[in-house]
C-alpha atoms as a PDB file:
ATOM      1  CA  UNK A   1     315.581 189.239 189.454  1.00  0.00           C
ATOM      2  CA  UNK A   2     319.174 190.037 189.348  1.00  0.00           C
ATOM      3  CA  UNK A   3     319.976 186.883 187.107  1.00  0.00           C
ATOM      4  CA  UNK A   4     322.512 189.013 184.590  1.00  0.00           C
ATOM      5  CA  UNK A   5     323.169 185.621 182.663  1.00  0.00           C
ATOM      6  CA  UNK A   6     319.305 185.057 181.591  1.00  0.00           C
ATOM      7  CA  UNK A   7     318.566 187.088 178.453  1.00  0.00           C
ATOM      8  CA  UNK A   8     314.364 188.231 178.063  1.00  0.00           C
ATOM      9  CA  UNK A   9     313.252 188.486 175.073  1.00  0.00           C
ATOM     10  CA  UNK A  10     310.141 187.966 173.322  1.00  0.00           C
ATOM     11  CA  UNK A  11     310.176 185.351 170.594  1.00  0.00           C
ATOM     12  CA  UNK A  12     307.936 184.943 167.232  1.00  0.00           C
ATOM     13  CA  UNK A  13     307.478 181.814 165.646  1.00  0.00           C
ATOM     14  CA  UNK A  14     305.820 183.400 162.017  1.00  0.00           C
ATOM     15  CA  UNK A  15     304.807 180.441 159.378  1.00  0.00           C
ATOM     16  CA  UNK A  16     306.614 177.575 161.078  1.00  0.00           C
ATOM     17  CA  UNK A  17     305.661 174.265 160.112  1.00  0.00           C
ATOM     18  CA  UNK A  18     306.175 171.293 162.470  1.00  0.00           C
ATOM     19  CA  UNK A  19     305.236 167.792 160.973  1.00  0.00           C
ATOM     20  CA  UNK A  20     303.254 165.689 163.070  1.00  0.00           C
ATOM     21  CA  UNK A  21     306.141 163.484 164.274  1.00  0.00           C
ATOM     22  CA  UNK A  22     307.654 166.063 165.692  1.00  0.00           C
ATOM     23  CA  UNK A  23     304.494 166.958 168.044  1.00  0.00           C
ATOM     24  CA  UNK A  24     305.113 166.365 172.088  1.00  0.00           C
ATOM     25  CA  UNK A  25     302.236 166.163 173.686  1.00  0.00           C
ATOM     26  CA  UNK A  26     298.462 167.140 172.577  1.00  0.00           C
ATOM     27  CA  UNK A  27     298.209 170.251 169.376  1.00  0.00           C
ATOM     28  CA  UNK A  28     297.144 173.505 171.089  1.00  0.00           C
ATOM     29  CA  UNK A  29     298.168 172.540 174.606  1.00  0.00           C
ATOM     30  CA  UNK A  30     301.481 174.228 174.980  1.00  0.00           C
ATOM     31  CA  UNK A  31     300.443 176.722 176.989  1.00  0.00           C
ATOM     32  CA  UNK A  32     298.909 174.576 179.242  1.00  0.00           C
ATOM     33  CA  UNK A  33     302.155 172.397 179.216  1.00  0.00           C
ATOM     34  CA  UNK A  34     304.447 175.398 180.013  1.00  0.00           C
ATOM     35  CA  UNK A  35     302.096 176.506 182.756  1.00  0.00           C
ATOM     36  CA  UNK A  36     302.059 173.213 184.860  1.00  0.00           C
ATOM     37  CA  UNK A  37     305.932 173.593 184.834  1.00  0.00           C
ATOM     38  CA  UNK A  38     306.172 177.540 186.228  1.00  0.00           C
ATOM     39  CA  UNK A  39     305.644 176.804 189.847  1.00  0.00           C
ATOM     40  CA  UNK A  40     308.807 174.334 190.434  1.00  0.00           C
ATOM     41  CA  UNK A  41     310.747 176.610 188.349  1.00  0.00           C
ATOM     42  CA  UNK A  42     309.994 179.412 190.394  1.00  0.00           C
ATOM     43  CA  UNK A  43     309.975 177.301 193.802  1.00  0.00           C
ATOM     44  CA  UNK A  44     314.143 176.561 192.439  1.00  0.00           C
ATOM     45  CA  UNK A  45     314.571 180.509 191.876  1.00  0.00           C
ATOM     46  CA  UNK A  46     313.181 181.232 195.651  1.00  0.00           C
ATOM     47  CA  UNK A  47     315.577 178.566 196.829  1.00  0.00           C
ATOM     48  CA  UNK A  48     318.358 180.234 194.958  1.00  0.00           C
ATOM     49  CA  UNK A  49     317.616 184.165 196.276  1.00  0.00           C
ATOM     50  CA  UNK A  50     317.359 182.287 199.700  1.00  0.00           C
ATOM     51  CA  UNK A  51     321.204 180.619 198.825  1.00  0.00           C
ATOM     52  CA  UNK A  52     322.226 184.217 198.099  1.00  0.00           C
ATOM     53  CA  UNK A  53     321.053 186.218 200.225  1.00  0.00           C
END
């Protein structure tokens, strides 16, 4: 997307332990949590490609 400043990469989390206090939101829901969150981020992107272009 032509955005030279944000590194991809893939990340592994092996045998990490998070204690309960540390939990946001609901166990096992993460996914859900990151997906509710994709379409503004990539409504601000559009906006920005429209600002450069």
């Amino acid at each position: 997307m032509g955005l030279k400043a944000s590194d991809t990469a893939e990340l592994f989390f092996s045998d990490v332990h998070i204690p309960a206090s540390g939990l946001i939101g609901e166990e096992d829901r993460g996914l859900e949590y990151a997906k509710a969150v994709l379409p503004e981020g990539r409504l601000g992107l559009g906006a920005a490609a429209v600002v450069v272009a």
